[in-house]
Protein backbone atom coordinates (compact mmCIF):
# COMPACT_ATOMS: atom_id res chain seq x y z
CA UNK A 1 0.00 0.00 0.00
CA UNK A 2 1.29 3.35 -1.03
CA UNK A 3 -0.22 6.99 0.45
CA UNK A 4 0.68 9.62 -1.42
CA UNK A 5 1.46 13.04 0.31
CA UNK A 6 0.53 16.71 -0.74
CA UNK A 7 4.00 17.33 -1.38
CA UNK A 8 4.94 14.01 -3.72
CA UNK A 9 6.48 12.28 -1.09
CA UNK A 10 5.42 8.35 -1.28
CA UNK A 11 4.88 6.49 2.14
CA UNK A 12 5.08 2.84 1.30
CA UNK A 13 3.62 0.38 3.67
CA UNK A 14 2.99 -3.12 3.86
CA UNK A 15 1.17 -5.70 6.55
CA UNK A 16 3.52 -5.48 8.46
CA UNK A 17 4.51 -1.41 8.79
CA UNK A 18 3.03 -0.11 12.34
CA UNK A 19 0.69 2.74 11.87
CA UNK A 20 -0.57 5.06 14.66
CA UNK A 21 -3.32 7.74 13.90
CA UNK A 22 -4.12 10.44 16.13
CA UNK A 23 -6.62 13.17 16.92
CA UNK A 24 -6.22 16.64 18.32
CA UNK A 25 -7.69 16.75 22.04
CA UNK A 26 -7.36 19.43 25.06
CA UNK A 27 -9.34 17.25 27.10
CA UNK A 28 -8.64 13.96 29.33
CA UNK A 29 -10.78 11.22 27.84
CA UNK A 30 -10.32 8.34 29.20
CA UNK A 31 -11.22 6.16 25.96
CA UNK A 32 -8.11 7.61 24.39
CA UNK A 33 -4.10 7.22 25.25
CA UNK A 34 -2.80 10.58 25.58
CA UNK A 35 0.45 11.78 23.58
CA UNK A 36 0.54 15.49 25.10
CA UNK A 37 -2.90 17.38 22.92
CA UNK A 38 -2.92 14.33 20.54
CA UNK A 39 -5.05 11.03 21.42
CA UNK A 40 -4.27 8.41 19.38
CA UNK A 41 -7.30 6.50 18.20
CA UNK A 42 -6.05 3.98 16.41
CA UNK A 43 -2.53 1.95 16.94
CA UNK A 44 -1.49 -1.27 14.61
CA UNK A 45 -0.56 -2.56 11.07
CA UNK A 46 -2.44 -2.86 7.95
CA UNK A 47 -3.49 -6.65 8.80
CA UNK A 48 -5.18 -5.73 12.13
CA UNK A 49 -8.53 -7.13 12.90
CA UNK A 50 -9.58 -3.21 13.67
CA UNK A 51 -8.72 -2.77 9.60
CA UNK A 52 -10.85 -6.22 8.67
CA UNK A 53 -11.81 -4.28 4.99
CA UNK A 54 -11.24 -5.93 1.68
CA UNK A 55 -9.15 -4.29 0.45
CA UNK A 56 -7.27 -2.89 3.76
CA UNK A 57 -7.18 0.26 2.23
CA UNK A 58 -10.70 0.88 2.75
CA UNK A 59 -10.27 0.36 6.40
CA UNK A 60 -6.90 2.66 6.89
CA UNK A 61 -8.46 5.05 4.71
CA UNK A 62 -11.60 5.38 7.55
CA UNK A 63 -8.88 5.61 10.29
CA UNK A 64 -6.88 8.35 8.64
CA UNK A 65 -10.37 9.97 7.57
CA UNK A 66 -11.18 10.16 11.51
CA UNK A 67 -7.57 11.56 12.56
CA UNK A 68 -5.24 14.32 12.07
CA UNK A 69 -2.15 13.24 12.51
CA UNK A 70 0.00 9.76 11.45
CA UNK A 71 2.88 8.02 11.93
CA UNK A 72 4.06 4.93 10.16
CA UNK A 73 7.20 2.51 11.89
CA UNK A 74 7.20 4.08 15.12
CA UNK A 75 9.61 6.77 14.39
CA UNK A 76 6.94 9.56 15.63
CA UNK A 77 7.62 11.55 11.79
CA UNK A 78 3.82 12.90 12.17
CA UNK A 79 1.89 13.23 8.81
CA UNK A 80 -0.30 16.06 8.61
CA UNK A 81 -3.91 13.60 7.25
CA UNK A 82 -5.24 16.68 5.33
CA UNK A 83 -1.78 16.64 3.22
CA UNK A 84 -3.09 12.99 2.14
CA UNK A 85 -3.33 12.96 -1.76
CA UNK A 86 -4.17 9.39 -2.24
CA UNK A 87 -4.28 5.93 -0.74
CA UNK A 88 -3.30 3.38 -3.21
């Protein structure tokens, strides 16, 4: 799976690339794992049960949809969502 960025730049993942997703939040919510003002709502890989679409980009598509901020292989590189182009 490829997502294309705003600025060309090509994020290539496969099953097995971790991907977090996160949404802005000034509040304490206990249904969410806080990360300073960003709750991340979504932690895993492409193959998760949570994704469980045909094909996975349907389901990683909803996540990122939901979020405003990724990161792909735990390296904490956030991706603005809105600079998403396409999800191949």
């Amino acid at each position: 799976m490829e997502i294309v960025m705003s600025n060309s730049k090509i994020l290539s993942l496969d099953n097995e690339t971790p991907i977090s997703v996160y949404k802005s939040d000034n509040e304490f919510d206990h249904n969410y794992l806080r990360q300073g003002y960003l709750a991340r709502i979504f932690e895993g890989f492409i193959n998760s049960t949570e994704v469980f679409t045909s094909p996975n980009q349907i389901g990683i598509a909803g996540f990122l949809a939901d979020g405003d901020y990724f990161t792909i292989n735990n390296n904490y590189h956030f991706y603005k969502t809105s600079s998403i182009v396409s999800i191949n």
